[in-house]
Structures are given as structure tokens and as C-alpha cells.
C-alpha atoms as a PDB file:
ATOM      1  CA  UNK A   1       3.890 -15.257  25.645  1.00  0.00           C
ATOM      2  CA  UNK A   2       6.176 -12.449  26.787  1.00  0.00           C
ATOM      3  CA  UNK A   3       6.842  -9.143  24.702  1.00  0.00           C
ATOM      4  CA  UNK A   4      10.794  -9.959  24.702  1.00  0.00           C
ATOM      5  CA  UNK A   5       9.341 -13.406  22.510  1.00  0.00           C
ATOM      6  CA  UNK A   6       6.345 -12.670  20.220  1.00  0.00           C
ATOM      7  CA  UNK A   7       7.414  -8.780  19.478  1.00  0.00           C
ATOM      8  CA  UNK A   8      10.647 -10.309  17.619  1.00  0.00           C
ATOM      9  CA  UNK A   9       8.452 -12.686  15.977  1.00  0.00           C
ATOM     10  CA  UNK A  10       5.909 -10.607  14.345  1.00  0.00           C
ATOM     11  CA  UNK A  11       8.942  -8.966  13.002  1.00  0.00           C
ATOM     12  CA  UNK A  12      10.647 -12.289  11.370  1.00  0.00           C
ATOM     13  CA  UNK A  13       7.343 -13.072   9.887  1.00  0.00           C
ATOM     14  CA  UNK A  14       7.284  -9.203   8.449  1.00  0.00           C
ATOM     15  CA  UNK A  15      11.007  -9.963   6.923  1.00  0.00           C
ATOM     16  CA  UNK A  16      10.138 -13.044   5.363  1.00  0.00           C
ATOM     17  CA  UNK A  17       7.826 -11.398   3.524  1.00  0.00           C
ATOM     18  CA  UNK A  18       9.485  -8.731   2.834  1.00  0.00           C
ATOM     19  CA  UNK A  19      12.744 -11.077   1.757  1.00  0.00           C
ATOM     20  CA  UNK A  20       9.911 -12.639  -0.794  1.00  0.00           C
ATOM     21  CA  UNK A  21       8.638  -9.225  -2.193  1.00  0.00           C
ATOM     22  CA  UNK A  22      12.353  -8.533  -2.618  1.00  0.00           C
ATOM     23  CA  UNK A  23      13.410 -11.270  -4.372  1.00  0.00           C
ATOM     24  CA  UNK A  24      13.616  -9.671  -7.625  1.00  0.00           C
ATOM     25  CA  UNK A  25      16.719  -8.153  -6.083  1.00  0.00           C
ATOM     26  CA  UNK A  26      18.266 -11.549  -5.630  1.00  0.00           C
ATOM     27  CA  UNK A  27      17.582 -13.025  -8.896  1.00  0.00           C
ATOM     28  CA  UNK A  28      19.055  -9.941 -10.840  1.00  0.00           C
ATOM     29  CA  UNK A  29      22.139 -11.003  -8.918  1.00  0.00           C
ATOM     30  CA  UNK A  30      22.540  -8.603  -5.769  1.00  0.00           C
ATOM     31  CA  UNK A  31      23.178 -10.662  -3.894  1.00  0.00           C
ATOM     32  CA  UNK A  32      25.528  -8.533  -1.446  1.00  0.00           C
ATOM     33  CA  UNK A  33      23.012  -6.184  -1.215  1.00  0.00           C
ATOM     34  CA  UNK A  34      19.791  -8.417  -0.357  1.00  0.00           C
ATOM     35  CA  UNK A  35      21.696 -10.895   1.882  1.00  0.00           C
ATOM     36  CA  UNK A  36      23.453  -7.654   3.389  1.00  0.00           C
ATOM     37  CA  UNK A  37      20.116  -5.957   4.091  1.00  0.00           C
ATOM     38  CA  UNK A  38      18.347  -9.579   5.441  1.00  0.00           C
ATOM     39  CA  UNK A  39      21.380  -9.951   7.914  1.00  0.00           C
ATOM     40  CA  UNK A  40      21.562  -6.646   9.293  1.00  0.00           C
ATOM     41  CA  UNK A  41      17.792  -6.634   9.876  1.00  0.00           C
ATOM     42  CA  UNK A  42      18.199 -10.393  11.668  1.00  0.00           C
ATOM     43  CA  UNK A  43      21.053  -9.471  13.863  1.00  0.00           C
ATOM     44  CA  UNK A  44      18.803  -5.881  14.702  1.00  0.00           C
ATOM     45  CA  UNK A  45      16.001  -8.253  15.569  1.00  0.00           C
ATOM     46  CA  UNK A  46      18.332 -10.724  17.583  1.00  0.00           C
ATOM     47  CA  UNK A  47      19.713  -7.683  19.573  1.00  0.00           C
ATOM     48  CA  UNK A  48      16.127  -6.608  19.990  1.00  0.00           C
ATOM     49  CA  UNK A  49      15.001  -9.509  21.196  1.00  0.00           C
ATOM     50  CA  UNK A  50      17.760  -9.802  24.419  1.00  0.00           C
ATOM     51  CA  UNK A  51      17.478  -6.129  25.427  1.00  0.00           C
ATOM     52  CA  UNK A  52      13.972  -6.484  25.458  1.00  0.00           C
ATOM     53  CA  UNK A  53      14.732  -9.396  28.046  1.00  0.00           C
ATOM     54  CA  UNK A  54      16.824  -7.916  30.108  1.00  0.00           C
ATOM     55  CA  UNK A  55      14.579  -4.840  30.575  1.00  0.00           C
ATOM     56  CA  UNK A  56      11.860  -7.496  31.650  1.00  0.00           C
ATOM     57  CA  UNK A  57      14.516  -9.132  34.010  1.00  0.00           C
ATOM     58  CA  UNK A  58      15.766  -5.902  35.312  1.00  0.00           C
ATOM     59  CA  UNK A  59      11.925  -4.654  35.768  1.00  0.00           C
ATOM     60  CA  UNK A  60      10.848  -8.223  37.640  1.00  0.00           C
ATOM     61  CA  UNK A  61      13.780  -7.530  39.977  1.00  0.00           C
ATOM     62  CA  UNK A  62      12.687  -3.613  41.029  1.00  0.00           C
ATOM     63  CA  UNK A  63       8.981  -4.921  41.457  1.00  0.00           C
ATOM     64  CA  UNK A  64      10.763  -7.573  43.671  1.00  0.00           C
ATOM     65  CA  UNK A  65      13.591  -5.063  45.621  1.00  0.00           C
ATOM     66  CA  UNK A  66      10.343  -2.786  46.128  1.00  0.00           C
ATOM     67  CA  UNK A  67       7.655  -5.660  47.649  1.00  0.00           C
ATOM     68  CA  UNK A  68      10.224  -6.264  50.346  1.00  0.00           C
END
């Protein structure tokens, strides 16, 4: 499994839990707040995820321009 894959894993695993240890939060009824805060964290991850991909992509293709 690639970096670009498991790397944004480990960290949805880490928010779930920390969504769960939170939860207080939700049932005192913030619910801007802890949706707000587990939304921006999945879109950071999501954005994480495809820059870490292209970086792979764009590293695969200067190992490739430089074998030639």
C-alpha cells in the first residue's frame, strides 16, 4: 500500500476516535462546532490524500525522464 493511501487512513481512524471522545460536544448541542471541526479535518485529509498522489506521480515520472 502506497503512502498517498494508508497515511490518510491512519488519520480517519485517528478522527473517528477523536469524533467519539468528542461527542460530549455534540450531545450538549454544538453541533456547528463539532460537525464544523469533523468537516474541515475530512476535506484537510481529502486534500492530503491527492497531493500526496501527485507528488508520487510527479516523482515516478523524474525517476522515468532520468532512466532514459
Amino acid at each position: 500500500m502506497k503512502k498517498s493511501t494508508y497515511i490518510p487512513l491512519l488519520l480517519l481512524v485517528y478522527l473517528g476516535v477523536m469524533s467519539y471522545i468528542g461527542r460530549q460536544e455534540f450531545f450538549d448541542g454544538h453541533y456547528l462546532y463539532y460537525f464544523g471541526i469533523i468537516g474541515t479535518t475530512l476535506l484537510c485529509i481529502i486534500l492530503l490524500h491527492f497531493f500526496m498522489k501527485k507528488r508520487d506521480r510527479l516523482r515516478r515520472q523524474r525517476e522515468d525522464d532520468l532512466k532514459r
